[in-house]
Protein backbone atom coordinates (compact mmCIF):
# COMPACT_ATOMS: atom_id res chain seq x y z
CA UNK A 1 0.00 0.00 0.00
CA UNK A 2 2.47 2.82 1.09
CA UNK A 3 4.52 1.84 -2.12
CA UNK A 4 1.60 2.62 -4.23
CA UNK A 5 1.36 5.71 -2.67
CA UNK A 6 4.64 6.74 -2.92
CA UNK A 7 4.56 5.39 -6.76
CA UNK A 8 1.13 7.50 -7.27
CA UNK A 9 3.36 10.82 -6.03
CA UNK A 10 6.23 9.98 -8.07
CA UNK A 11 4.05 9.76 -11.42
CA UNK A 12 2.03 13.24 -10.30
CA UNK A 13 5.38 14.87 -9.57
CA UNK A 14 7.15 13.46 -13.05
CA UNK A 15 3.33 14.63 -14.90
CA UNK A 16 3.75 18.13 -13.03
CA UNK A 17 7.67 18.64 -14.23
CA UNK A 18 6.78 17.59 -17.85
CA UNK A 19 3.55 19.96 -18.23
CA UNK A 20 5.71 22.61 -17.43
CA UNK A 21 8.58 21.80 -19.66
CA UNK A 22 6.23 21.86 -22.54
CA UNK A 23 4.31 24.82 -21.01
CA UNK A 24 7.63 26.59 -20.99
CA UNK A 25 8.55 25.21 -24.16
CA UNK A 26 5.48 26.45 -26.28
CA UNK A 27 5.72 30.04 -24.51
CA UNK A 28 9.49 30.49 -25.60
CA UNK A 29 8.91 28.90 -29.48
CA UNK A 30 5.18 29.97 -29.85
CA UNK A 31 5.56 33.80 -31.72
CA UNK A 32 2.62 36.49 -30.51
CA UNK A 33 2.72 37.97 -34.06
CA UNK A 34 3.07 36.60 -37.73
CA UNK A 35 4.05 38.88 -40.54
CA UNK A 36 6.02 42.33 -41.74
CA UNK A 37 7.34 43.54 -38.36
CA UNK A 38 5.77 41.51 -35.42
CA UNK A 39 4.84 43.11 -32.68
CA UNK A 40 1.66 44.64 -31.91
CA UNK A 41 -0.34 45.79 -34.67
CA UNK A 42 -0.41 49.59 -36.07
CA UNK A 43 2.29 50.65 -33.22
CA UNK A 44 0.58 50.56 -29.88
CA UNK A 45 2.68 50.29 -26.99
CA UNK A 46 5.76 47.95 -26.39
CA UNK A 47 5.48 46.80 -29.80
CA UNK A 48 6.26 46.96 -33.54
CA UNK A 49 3.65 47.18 -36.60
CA UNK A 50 2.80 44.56 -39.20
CA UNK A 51 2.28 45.94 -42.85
CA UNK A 52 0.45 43.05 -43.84
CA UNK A 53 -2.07 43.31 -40.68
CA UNK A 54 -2.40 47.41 -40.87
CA UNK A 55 -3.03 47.00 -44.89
CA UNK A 56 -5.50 44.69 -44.19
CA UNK A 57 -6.99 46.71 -41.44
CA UNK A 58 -6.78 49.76 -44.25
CA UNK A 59 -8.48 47.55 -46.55
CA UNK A 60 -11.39 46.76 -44.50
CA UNK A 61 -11.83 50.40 -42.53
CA UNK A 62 -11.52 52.15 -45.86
CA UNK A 63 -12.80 49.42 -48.65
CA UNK A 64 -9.29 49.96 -50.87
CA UNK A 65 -9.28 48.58 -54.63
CA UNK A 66 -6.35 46.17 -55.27
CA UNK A 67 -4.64 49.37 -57.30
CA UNK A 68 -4.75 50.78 -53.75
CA UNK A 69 -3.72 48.12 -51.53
CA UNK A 70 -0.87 47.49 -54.16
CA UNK A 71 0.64 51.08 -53.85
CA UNK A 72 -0.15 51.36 -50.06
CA UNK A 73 1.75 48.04 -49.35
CA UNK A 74 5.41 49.20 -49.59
CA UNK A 75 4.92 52.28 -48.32
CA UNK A 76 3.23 50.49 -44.86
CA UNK A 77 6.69 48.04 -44.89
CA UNK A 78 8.69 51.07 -45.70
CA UNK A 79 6.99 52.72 -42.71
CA UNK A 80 7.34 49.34 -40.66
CA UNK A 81 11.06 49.34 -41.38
CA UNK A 82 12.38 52.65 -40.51
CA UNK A 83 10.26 52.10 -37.09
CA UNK A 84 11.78 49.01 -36.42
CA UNK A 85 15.34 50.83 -37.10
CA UNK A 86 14.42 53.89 -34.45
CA UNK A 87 13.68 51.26 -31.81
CA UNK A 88 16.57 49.13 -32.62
CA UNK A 89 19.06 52.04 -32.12
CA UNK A 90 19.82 51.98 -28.87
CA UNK A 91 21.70 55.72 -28.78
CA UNK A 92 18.90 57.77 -29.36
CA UNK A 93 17.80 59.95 -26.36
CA UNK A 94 13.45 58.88 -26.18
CA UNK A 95 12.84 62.28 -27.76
CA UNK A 96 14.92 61.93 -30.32
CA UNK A 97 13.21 58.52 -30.78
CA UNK A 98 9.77 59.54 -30.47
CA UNK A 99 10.40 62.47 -33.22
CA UNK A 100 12.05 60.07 -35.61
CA UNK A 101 9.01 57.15 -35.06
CA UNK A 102 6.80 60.48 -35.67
CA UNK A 103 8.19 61.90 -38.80
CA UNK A 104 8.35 58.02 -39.66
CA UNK A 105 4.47 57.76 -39.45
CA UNK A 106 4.00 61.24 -41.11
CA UNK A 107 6.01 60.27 -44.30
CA UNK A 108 3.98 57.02 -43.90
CA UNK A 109 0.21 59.31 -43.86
CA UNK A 110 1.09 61.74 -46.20
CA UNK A 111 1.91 59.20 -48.84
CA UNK A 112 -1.41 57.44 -48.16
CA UNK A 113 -3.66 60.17 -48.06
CA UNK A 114 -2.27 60.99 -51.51
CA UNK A 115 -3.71 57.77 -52.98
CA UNK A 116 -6.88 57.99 -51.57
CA UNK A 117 -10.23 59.27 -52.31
CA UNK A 118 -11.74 62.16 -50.75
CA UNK A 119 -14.21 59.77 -48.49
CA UNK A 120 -11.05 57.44 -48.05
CA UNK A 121 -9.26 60.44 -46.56
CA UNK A 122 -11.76 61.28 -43.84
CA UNK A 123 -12.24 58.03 -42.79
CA UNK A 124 -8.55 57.45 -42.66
CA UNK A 125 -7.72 60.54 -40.64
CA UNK A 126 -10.74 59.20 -37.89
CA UNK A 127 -8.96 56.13 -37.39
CA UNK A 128 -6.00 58.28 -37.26
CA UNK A 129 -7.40 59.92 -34.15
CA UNK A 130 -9.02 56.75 -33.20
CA UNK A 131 -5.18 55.19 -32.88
CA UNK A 132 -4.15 58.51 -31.52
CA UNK A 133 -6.77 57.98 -28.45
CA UNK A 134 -5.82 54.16 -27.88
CA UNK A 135 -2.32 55.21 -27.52
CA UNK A 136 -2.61 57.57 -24.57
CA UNK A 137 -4.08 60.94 -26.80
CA UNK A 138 -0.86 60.66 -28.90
CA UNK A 139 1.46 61.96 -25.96
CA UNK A 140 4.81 61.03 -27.34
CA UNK A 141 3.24 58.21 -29.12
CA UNK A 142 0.87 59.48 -31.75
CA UNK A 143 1.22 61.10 -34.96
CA UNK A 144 0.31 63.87 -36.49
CA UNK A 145 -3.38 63.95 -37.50
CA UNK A 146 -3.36 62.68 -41.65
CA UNK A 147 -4.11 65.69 -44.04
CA UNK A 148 -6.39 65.85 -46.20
CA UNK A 149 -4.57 65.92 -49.42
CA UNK A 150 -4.78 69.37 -51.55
């Protein structure tokens, strides 16, 4: 009897320390994000963008053609790129950081508002402000509100 009991505690203690191997396992292998950029999507905090996510995020907010999506693409990896470069350099005071990620994203709006519609353009610049809120009323973190084009 007791060594059936000790046996039962041995196999509960082996199940325990595998379960948490593979726990640990999965959490170290297992990515949070797939794409252009990982990270969070469309820059909130502690995290990168993905091109492929915001485009189709773009797509779906502001119903782009394919001639749309197509030209907006590179410039959303473009933008995803030099952000990814700001963060990675570790020498930059935060303000100096926080201005480059900024004229980063600007670049990034003024380019898409230019192949928008009119319609596209208003919609685009509330979800603009809509991002602007999420990240904390764009205090260091936001962008520029998106023009309107001419």
């Amino acid at each position: 009897m007791k060594s059936k009991l000790i046996l039962s505690l041995i196999a509960c203690g082996a199940s325990l320390a595998v379960c948490q191997g593979l726990y640990a396992q999965d959490a170290a292998t297992s990515p949070t994000t797939t794409g252009t950029g990982g990270g969070r999507q469309w820059g909130g905090r502690g995290g990168g963008m993905n091109a492929d996510t915001m485009l189709q995020r773009l797509t779906t907010e502001l119903t782009l053609t394919s001639d749309q999506q197509t030209q907006i693409k590179p410039i959303l990896e473009t933008e995803v790129t030099a952000m990814q470069a700001v963060r990675a350099d570790t020498t930059l005071a935060r303000a100096d950081r926080m201005s480059k990620m900024k004229d980063a994203r600007d670049t990034a709006n003024t380019a898409i508002n230019a192949i928008l519609t009119p319609d596209q353009q208003t919609k685009y610049a509330a979800l603009q402000a809509k991002m602007r809120n999420r990240r904390g009323g764009g205090g260091g973190g936001g962008g520029a509100p998106a023009t309107t084009g001419s």
